[in-house]
C-alpha atoms as a PDB file:
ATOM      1  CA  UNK A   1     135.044 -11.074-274.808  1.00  0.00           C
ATOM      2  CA  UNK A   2     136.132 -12.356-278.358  1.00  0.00           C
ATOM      3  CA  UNK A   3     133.299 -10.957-280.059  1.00  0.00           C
ATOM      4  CA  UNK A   4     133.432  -7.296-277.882  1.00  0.00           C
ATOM      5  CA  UNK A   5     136.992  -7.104-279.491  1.00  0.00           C
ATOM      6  CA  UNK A   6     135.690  -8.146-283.196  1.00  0.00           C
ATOM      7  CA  UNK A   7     133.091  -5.080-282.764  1.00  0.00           C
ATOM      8  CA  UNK A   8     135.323  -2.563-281.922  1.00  0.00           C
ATOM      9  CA  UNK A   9     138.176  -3.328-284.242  1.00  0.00           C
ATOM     10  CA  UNK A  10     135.242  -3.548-286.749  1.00  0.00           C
ATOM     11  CA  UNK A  11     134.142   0.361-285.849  1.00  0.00           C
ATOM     12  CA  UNK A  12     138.180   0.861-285.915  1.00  0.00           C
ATOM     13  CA  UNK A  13     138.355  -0.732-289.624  1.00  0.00           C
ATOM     14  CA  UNK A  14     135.576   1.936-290.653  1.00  0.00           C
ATOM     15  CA  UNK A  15     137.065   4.568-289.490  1.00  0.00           C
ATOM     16  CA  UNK A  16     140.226   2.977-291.456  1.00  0.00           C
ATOM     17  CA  UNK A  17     138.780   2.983-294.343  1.00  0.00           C
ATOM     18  CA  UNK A  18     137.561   6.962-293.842  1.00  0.00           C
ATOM     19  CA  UNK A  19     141.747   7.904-293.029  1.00  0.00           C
ATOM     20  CA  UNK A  20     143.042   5.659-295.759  1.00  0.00           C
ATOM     21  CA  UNK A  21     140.698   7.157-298.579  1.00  0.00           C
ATOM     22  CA  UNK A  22     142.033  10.131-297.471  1.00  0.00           C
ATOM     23  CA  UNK A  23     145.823   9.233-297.282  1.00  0.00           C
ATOM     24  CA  UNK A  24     145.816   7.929-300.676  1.00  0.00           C
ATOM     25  CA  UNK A  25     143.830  11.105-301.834  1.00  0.00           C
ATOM     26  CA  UNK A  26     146.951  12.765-300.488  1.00  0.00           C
ATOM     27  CA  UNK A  27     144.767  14.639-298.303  1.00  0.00           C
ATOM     28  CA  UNK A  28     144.682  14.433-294.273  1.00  0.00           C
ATOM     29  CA  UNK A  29     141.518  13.489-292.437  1.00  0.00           C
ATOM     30  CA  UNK A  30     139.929  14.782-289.697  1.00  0.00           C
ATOM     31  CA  UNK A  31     142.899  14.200-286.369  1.00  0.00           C
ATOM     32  CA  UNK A  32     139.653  13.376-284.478  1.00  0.00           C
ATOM     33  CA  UNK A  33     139.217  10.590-286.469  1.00  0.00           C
ATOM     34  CA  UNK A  34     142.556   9.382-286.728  1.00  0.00           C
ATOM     35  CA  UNK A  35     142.458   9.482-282.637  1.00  0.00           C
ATOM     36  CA  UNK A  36     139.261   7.731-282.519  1.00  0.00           C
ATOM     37  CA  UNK A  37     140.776   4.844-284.733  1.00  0.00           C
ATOM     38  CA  UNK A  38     143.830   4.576-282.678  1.00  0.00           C
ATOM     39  CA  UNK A  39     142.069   4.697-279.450  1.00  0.00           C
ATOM     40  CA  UNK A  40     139.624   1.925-280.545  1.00  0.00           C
ATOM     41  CA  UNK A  41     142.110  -0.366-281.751  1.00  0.00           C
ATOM     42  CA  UNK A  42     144.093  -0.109-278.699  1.00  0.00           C
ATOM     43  CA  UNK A  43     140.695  -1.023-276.585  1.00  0.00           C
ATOM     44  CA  UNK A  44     140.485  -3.962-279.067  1.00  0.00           C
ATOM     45  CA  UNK A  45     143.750  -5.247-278.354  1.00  0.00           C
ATOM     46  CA  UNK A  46     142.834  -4.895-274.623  1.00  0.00           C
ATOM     47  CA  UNK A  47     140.425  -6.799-275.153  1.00  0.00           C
ATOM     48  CA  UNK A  48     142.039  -9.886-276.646  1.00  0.00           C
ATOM     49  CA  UNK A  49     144.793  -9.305-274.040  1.00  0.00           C
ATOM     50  CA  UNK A  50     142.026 -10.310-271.888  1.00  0.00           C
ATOM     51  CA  UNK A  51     140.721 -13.192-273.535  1.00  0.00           C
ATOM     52  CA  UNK A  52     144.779 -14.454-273.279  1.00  0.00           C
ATOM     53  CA  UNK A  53     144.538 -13.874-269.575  1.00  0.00           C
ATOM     54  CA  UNK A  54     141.590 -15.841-269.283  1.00  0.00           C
ATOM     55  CA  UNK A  55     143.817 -18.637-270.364  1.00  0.00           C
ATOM     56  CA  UNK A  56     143.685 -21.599-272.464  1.00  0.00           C
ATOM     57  CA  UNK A  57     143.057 -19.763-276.007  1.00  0.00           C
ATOM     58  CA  UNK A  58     143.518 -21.141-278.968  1.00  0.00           C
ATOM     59  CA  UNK A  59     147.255 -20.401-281.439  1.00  0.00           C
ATOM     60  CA  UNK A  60     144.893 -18.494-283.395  1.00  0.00           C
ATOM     61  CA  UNK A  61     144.345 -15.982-281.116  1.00  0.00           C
ATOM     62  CA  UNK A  62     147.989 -15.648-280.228  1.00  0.00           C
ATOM     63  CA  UNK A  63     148.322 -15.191-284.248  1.00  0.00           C
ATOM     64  CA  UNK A  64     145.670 -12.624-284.554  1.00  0.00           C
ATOM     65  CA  UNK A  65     146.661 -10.276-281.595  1.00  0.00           C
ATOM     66  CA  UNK A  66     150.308 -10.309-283.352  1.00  0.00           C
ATOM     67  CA  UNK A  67     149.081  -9.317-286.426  1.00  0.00           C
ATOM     68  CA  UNK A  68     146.993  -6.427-284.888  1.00  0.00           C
ATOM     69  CA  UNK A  69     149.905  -5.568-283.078  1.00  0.00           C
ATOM     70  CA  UNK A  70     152.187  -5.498-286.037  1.00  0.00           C
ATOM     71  CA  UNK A  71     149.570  -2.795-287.297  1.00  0.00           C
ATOM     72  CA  UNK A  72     149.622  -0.795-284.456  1.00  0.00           C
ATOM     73  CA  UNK A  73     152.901  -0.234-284.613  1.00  0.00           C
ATOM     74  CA  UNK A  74     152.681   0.455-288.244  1.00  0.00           C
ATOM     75  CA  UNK A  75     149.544   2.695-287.435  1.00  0.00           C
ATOM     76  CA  UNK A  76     151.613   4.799-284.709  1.00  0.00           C
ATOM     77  CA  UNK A  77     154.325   4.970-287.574  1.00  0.00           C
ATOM     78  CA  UNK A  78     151.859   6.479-290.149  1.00  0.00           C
ATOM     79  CA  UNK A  79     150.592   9.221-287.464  1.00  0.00           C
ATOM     80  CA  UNK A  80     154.002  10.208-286.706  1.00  0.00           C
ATOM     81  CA  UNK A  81     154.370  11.239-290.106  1.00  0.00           C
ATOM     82  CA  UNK A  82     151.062  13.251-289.475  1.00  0.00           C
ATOM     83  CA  UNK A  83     152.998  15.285-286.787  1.00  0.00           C
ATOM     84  CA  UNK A  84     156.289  15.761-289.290  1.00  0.00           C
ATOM     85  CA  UNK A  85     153.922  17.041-291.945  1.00  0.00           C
ATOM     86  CA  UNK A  86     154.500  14.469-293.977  1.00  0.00           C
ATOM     87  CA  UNK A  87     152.398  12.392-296.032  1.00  0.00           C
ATOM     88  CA  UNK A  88     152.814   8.776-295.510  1.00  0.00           C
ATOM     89  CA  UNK A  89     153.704   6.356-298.280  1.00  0.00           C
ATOM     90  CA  UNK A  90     150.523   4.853-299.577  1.00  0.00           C
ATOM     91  CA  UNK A  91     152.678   1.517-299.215  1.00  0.00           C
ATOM     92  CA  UNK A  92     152.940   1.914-295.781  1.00  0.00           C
ATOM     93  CA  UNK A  93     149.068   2.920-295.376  1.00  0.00           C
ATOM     94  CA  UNK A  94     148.191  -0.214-297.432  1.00  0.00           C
ATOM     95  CA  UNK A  95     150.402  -2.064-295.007  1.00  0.00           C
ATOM     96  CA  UNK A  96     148.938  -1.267-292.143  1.00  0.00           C
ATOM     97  CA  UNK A  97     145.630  -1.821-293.103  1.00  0.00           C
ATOM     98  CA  UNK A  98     146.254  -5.536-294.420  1.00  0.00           C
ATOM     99  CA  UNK A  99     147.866  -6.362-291.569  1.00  0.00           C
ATOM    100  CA  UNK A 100     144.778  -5.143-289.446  1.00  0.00           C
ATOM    101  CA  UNK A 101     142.273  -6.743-292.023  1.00  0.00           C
ATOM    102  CA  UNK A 102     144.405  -9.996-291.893  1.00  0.00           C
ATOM    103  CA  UNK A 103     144.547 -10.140-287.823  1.00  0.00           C
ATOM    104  CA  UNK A 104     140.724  -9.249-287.683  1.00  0.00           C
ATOM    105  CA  UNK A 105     140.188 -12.210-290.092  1.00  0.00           C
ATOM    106  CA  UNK A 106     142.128 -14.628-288.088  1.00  0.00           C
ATOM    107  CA  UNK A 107     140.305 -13.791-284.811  1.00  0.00           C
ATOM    108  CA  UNK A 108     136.750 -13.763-286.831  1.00  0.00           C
ATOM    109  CA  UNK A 109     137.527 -17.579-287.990  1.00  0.00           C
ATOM    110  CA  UNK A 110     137.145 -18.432-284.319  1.00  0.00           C
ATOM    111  CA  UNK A 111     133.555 -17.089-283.459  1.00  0.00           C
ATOM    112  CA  UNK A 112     132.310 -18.382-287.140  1.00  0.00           C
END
């Protein structure tokens, strides 16, 4: 179930990388996109809300699914400035994403 999670959030971090270019462009991308991203990284952390369930996981997973959460949050943050018509702060965007890179790394050192 690990690994299902790593694929999707991987998709999700493409799809990152497509908004963020954008953000720091000062330029919006496509909301389809930005919904896509959102709703994949929520089915990732589903996923390793699963692999929790399924009890006895290692800290590191625990670590990694706070991280990711961490970036959701900051991820819902930067799309409510999407619906205020304001740009976000490439800070924030840059934020978000290593936060996301950093949990995705932390889960990935367990299937490697």
């Amino acid at each position: 179930m690990l690994k299902f999670a790593l694929i999707v959030f991987a998709i999700a971090a493409v799809g990152g990388l497509i908004l963020a270019a954008h953000m720091l462009r000062g330029k919006y991308a496509p909301l389809v996109l930005s919904l896509l991203h959102g709703l994949l990284g929520a089915t990732g952390l589903v996923l390793v809300v699963v692999v929790l369930a399924q009890g006895s996981a290692p800290t590191r997973v625990w670590v990694g699914l706070l991280l990711l959460v961490a970036a959701a949050v900051r991820g819902i943050l930067l799309a409510s400035s999407r619906l205020r018509k304001q740009m976000p702060r490439k800070a924030a965007v840059l934020l978000h994403a290593g936060l996301a890179v950093t949990g995705f790394l932390t889960l990935l050192s367990l299937v490697l």
